[in-house]
N, C-alpha and C. Protein backbone atom coordinates (compact mmCIF):
# COMPACT_ATOMS: atom_id res chain seq x y z
N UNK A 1 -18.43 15.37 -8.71
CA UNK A 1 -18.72 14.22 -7.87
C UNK A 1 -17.80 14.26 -6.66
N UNK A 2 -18.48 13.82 -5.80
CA UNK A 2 -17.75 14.62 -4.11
C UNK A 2 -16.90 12.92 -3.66
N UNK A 3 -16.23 12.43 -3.02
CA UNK A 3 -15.95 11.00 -2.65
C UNK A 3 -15.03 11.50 -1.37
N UNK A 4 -15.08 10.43 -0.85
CA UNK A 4 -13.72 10.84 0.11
C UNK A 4 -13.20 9.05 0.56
N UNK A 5 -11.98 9.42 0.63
CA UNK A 5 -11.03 8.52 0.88
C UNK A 5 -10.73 7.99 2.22
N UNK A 6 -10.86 6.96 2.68
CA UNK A 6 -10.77 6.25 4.00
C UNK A 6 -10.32 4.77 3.86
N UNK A 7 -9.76 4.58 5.54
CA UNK A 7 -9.67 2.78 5.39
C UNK A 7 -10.75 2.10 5.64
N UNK A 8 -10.80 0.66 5.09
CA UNK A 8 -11.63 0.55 4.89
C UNK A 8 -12.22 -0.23 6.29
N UNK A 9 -13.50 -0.38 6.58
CA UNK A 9 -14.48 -0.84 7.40
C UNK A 9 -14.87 -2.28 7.50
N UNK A 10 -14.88 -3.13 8.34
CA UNK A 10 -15.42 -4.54 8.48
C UNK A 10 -17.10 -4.83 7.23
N UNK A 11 -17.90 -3.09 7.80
CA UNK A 11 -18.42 -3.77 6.64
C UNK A 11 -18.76 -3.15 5.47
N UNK A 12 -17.33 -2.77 5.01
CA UNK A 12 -17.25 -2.80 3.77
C UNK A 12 -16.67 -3.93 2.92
N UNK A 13 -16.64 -4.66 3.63
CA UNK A 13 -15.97 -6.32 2.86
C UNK A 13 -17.02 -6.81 1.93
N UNK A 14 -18.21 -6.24 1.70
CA UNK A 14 -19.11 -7.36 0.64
C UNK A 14 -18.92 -6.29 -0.57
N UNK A 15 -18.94 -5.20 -0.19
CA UNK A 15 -18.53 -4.32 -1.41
C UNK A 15 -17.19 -4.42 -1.83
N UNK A 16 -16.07 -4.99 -1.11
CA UNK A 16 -14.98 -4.84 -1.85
C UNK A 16 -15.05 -6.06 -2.18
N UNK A 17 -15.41 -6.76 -2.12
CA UNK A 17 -15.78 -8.20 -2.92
C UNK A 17 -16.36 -8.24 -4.23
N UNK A 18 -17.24 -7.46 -4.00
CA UNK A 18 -18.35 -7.13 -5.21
C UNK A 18 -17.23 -6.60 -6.69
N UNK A 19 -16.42 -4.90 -6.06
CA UNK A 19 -15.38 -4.44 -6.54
C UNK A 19 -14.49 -5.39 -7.28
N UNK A 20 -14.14 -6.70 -6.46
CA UNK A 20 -12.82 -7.42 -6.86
C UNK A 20 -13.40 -8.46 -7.85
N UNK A 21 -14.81 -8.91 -7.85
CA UNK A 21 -15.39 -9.59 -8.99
C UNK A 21 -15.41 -8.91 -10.20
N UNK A 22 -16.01 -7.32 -9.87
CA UNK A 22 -16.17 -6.60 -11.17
C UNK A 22 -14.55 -6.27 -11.89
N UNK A 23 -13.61 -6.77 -11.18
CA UNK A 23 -12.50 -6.49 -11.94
C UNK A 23 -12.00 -8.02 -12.76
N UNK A 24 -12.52 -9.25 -11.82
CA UNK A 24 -12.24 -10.37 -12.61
C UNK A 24 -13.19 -9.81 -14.17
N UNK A 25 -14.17 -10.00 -13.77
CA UNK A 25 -15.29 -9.62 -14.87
C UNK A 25 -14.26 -9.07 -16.55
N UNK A 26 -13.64 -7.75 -15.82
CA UNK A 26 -12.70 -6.87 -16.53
C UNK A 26 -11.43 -7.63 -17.58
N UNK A 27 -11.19 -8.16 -16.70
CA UNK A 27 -9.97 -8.72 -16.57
C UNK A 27 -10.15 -10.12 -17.56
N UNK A 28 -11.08 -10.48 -17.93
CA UNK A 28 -11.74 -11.61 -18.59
C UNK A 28 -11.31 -13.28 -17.49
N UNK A 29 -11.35 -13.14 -16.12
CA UNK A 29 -11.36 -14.08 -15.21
C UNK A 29 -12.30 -14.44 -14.48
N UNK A 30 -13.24 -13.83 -14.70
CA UNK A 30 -14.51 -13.98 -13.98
C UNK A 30 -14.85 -15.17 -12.99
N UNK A 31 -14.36 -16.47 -13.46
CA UNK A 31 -14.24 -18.06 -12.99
C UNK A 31 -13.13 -17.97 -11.85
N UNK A 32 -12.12 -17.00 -11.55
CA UNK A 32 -10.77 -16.98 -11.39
C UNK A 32 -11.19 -16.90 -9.94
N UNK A 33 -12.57 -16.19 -9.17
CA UNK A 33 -12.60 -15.52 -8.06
C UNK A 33 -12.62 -16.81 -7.24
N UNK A 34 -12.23 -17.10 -6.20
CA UNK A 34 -12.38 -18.30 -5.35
C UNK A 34 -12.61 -17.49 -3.80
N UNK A 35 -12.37 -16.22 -3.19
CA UNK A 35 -12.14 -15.72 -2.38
C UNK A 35 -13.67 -15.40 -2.22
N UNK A 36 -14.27 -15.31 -0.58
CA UNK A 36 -15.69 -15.12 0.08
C UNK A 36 -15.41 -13.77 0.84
N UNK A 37 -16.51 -13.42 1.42
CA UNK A 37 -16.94 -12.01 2.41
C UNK A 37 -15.69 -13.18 3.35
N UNK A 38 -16.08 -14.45 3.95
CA UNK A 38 -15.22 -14.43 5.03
C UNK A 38 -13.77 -14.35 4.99
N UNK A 39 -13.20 -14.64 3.80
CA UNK A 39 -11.69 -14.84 3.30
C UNK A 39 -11.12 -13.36 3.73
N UNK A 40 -11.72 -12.44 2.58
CA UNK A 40 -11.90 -11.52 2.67
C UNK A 40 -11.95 -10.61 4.01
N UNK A 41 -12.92 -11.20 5.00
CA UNK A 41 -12.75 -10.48 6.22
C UNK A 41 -11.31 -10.50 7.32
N UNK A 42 -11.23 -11.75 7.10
CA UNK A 42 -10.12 -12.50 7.59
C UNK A 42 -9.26 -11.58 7.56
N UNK A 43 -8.89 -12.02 6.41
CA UNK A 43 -7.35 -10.87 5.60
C UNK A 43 -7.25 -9.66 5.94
N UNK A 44 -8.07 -8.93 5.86
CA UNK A 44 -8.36 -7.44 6.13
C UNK A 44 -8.39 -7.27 8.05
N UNK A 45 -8.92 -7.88 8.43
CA UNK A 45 -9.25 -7.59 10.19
C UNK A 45 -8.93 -8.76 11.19
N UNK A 46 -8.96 -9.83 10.67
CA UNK A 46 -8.54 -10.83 11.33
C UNK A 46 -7.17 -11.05 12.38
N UNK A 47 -7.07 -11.72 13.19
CA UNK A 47 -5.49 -12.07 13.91
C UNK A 47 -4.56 -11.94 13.38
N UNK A 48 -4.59 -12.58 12.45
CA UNK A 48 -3.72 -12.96 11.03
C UNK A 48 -3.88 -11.65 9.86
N UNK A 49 -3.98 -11.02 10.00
CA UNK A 49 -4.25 -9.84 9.22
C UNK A 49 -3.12 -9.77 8.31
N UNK A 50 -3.38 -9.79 6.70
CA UNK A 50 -2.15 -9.92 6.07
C UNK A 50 -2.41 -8.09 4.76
N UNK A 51 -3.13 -7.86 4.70
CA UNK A 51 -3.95 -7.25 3.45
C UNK A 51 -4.42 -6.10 4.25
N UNK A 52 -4.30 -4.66 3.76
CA UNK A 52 -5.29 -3.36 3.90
C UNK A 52 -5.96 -2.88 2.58
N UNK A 53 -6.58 -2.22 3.05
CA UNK A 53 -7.43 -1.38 1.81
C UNK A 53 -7.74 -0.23 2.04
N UNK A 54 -7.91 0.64 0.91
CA UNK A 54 -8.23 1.97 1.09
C UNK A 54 -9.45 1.79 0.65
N UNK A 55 -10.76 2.58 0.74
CA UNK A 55 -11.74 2.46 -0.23
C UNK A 55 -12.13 4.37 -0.80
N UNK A 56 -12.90 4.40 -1.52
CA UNK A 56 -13.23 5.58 -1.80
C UNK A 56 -14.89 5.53 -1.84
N UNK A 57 -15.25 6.58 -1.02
CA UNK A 57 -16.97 6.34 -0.65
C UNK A 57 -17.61 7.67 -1.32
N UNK A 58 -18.62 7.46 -2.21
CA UNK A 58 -19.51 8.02 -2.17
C UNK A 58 -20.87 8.16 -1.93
N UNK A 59 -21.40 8.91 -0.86
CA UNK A 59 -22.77 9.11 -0.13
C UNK A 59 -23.23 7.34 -0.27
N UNK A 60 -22.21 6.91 1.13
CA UNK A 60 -22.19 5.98 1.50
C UNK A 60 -22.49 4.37 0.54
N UNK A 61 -21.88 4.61 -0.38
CA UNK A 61 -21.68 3.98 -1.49
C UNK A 61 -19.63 3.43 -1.68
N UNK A 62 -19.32 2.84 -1.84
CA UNK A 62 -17.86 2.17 -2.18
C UNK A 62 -17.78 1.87 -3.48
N UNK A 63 -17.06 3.03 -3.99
CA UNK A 63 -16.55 3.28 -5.43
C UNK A 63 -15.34 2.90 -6.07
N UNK A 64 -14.87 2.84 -5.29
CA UNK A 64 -13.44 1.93 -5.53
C UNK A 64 -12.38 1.62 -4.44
N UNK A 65 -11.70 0.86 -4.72
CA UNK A 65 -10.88 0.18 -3.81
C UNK A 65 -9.23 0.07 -4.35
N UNK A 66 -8.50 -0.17 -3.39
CA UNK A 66 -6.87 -0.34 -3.30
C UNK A 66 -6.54 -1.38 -2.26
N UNK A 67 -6.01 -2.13 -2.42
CA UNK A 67 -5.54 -3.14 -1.60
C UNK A 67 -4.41 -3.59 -1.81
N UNK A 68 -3.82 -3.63 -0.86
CA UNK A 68 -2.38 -3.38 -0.58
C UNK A 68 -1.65 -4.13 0.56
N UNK A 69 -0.21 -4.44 0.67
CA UNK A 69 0.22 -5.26 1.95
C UNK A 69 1.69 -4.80 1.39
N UNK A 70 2.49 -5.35 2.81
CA UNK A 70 3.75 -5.02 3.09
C UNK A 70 4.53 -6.02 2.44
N UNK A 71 5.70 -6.10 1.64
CA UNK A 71 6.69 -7.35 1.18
C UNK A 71 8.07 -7.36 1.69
N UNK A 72 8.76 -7.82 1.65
CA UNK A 72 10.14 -7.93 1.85
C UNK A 72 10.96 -7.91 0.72
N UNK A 73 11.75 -6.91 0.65
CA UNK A 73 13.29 -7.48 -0.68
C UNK A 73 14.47 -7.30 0.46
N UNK A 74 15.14 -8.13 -0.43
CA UNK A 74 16.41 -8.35 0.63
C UNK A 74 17.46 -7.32 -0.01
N UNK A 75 17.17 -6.43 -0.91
CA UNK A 75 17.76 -5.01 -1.07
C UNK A 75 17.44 -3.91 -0.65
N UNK A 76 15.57 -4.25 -0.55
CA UNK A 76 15.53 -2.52 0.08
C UNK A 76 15.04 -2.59 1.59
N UNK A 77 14.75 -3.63 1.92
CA UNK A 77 13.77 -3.91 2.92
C UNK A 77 12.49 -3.81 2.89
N UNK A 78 11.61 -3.49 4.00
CA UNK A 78 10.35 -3.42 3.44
C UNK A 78 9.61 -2.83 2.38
N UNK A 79 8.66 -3.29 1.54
CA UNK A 79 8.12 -2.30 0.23
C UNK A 79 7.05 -2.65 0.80
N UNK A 80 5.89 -1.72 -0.08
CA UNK A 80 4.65 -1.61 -0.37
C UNK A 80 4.28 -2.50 -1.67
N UNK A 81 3.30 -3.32 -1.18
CA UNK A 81 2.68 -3.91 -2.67
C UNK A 81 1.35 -3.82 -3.20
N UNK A 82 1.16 -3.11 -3.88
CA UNK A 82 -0.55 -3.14 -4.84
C UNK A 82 -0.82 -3.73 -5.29
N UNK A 83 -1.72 -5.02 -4.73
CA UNK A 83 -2.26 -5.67 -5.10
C UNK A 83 -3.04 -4.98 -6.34
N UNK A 84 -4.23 -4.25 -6.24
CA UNK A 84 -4.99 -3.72 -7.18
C UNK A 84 -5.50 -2.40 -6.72
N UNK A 85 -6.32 -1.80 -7.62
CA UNK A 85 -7.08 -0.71 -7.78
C UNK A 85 -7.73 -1.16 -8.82
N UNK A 86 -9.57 -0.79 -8.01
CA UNK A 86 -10.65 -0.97 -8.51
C UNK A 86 -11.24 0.42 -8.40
N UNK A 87 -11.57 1.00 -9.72
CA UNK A 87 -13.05 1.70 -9.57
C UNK A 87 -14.11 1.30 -10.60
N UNK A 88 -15.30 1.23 -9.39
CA UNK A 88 -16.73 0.70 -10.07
C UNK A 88 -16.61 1.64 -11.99
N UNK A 89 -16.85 0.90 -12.72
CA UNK A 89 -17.11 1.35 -13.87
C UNK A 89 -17.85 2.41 -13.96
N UNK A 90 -19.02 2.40 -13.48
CA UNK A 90 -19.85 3.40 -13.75
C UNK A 90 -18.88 4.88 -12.46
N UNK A 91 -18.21 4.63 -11.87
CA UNK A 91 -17.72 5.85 -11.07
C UNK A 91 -16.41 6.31 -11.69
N UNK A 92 -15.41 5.68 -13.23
CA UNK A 92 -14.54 5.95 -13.54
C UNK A 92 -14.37 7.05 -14.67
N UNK A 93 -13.30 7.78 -14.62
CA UNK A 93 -13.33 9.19 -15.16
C UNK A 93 -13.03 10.15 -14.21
N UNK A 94 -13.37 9.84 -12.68
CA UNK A 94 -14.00 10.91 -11.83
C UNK A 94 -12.81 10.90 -10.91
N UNK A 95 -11.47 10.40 -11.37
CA UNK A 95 -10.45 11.02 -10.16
C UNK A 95 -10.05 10.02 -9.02
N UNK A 96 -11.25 9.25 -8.78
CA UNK A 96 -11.22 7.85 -7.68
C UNK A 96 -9.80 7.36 -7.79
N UNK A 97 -10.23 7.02 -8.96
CA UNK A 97 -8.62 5.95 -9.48
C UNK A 97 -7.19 6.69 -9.09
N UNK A 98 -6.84 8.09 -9.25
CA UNK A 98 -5.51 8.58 -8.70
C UNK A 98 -5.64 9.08 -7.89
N UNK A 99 -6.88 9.58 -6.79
CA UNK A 99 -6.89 9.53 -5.31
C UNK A 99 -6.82 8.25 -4.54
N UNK A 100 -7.31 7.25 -4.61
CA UNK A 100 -6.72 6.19 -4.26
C UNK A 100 -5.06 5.70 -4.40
N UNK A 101 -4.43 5.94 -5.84
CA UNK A 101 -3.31 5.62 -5.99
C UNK A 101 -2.32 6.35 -5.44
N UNK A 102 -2.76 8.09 -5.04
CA UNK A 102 -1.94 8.77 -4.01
C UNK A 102 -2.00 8.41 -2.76
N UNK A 103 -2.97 7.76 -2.36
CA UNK A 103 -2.95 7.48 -1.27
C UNK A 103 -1.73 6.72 -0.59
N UNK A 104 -2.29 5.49 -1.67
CA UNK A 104 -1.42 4.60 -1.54
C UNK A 104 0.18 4.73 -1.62
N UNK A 105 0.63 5.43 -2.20
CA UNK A 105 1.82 6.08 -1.88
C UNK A 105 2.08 6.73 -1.11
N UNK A 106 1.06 7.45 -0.41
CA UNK A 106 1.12 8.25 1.14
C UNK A 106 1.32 7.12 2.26
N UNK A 107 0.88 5.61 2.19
CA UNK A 107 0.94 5.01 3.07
C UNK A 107 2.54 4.32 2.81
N UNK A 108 2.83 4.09 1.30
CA UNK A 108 4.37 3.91 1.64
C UNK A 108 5.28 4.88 1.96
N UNK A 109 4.97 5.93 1.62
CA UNK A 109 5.92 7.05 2.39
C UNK A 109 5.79 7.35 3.86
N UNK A 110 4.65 7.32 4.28
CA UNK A 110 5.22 7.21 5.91
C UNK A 110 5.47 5.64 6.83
N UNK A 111 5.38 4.90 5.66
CA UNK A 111 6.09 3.40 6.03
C UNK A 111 7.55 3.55 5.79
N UNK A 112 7.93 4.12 4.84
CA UNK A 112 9.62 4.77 4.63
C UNK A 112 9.64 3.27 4.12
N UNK A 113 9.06 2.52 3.14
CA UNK A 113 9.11 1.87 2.18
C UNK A 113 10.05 2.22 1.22
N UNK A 114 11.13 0.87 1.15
CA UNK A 114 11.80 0.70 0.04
C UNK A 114 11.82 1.35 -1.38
N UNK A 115 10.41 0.96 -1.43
CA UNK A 115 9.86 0.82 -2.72
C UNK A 115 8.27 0.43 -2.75
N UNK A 116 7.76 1.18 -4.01
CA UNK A 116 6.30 0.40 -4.07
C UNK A 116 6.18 -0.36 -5.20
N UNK A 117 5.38 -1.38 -5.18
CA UNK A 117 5.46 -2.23 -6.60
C UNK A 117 3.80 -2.52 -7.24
N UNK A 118 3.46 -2.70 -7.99
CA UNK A 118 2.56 -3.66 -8.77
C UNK A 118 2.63 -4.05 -10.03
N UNK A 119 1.70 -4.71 -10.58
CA UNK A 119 1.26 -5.22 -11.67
C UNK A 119 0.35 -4.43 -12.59
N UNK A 120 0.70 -5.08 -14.00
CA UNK A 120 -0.05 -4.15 -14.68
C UNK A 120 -0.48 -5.19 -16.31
N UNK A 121 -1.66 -5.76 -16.51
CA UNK A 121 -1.67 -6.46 -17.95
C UNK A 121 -1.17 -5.91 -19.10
N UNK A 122 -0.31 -6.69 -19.93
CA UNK A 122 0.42 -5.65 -21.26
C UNK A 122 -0.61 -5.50 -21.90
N UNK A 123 -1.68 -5.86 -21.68
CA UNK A 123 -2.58 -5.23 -22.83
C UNK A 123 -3.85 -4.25 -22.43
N UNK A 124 -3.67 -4.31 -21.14
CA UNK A 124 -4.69 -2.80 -20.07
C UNK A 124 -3.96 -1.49 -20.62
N UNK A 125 -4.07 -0.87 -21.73
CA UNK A 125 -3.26 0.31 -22.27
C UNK A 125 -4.04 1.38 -21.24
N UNK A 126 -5.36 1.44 -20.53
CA UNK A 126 -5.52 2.86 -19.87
C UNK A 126 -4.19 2.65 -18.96
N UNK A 127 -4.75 1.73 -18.24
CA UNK A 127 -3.92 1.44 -16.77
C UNK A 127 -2.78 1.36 -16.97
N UNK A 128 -1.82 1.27 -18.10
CA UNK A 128 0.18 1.69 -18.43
C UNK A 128 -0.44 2.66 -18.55
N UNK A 129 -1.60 3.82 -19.34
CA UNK A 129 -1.29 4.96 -19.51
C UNK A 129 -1.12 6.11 -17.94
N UNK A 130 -2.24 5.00 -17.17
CA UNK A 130 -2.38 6.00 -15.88
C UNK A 130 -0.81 5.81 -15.00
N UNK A 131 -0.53 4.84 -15.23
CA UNK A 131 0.67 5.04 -14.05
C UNK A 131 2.08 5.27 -14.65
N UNK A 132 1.51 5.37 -16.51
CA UNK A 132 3.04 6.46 -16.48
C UNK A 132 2.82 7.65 -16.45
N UNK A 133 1.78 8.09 -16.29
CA UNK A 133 0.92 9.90 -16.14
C UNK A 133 1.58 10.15 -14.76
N UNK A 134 2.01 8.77 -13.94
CA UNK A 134 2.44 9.12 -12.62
C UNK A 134 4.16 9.18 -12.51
N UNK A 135 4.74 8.58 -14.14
CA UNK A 135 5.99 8.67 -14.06
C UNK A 135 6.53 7.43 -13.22
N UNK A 136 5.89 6.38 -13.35
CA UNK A 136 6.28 5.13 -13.00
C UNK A 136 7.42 4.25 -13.70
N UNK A 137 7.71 4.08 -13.34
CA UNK A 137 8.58 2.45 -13.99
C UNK A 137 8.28 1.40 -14.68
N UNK A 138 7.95 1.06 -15.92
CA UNK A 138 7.23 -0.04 -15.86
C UNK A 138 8.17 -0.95 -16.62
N UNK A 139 8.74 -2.43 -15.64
CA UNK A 139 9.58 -3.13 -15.89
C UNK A 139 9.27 -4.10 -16.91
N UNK A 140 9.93 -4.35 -17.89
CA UNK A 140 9.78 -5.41 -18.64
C UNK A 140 10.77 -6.34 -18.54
N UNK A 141 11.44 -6.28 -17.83
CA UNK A 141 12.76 -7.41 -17.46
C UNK A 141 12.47 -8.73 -16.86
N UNK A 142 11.47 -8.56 -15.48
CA UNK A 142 11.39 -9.36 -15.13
C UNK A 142 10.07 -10.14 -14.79
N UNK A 143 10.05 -11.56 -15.08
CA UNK A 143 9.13 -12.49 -15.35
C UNK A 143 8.59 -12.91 -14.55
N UNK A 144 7.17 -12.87 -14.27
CA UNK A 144 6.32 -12.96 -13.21
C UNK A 144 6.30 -15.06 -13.03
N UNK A 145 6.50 -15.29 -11.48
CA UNK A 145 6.48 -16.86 -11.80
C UNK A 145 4.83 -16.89 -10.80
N UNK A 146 4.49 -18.10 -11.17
CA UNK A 146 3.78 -18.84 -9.50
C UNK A 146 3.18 -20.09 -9.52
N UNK A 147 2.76 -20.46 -8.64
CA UNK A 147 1.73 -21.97 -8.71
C UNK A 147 0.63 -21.70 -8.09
N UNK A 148 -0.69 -22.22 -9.04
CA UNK A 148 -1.66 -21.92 -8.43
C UNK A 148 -2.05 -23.06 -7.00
N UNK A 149 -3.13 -23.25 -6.72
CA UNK A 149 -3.25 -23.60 -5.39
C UNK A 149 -3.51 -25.26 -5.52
N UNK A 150 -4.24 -25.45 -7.08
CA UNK A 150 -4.09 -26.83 -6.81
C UNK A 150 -2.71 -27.75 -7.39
N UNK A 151 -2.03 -26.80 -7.88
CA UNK A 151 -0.19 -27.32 -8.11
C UNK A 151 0.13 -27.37 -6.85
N UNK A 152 -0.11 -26.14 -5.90
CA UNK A 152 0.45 -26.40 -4.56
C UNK A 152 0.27 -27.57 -3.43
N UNK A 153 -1.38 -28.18 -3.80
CA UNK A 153 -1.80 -28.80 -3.52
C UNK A 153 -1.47 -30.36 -3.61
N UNK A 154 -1.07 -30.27 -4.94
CA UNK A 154 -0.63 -31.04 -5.42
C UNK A 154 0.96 -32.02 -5.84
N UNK A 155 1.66 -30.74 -4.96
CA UNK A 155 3.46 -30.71 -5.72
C UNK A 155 3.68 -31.99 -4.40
N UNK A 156 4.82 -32.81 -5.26
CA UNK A 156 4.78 -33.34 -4.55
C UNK A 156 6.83 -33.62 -4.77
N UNK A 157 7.29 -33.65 -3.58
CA UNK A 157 8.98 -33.66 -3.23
C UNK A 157 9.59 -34.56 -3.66
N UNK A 158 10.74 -34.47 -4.00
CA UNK A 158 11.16 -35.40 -4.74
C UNK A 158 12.69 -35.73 -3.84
């Protein structure tokens, strides 16, 4: 199976949408998605541009996706953050998944990134298996916090 790797395109935003549902789907969040083609466009191309993506195309098809943005630590300076990596189910097996994830390390290495980071569910055993195949790190120290949007919405100062 032939694919090739590129950034991604204005309109490839309904497919990486599509991508980021089929991973709620995965993920057993399915309800979780709140994000549109326009959110989505926004983020990716917009003024305000906060979010990139890599996608992986086959014969003009979008097989999987990486999405990614820049963070701050006040130890290393800028890092790379992975959001996710998606490949369509029916396209997995086929390599997508760690050509994308090299990529993505190609873009923090000529960012001269700190560091790269993501997430990983303790109970996704492929996905710990794939990124210690890469000789990753995978931290158990430290505890993921956050508030969702209607706590945020909602917090109120005291």
């Amino acid at each position: 199976m032939t694919f090739i790797i590129r950034h991604a395109k204005s309109d490839d935003v309904p497919s990486i949408l599509t991508l980021i549902q089929e991973l709620a789907v995965y993920e057993k969040a399915a309800l979780e998605v709140d994000i549109t083609n326009e959110i989505l466009h926004d983020d990716l191309f917009g003024t305000r541009k906060i979010i990139d993506c890599q996608v992986a195309e086959i014969e003009n098809e979008i097989a999987g996706i990486a999405i990614y943005y820049t963070k701050y630590s006040t130890w290393k300076g800028r890092c790379l953050y992975l959001e996710d990596i998606v490949v369509s189910e029916r396209f997995r097996g086929s390599g997508i998944g760690k050509a994308l994830f090299k990529e993505v390390i190609n873009v923090a290495k000529e960012n001269n990134s700190g560091r790269m980071e993501w997430q990983v569910l303790d109970w996704n055993t492929s996905a710990i298996d794939f990124y210690k195949a890469f000789g990753a790190v995978l931290d158990s120290e430290w505890i993921n916090g956050k508030f969702t949007k209607k706590q945020l919405q909602e917090f109120k100062f005291q």
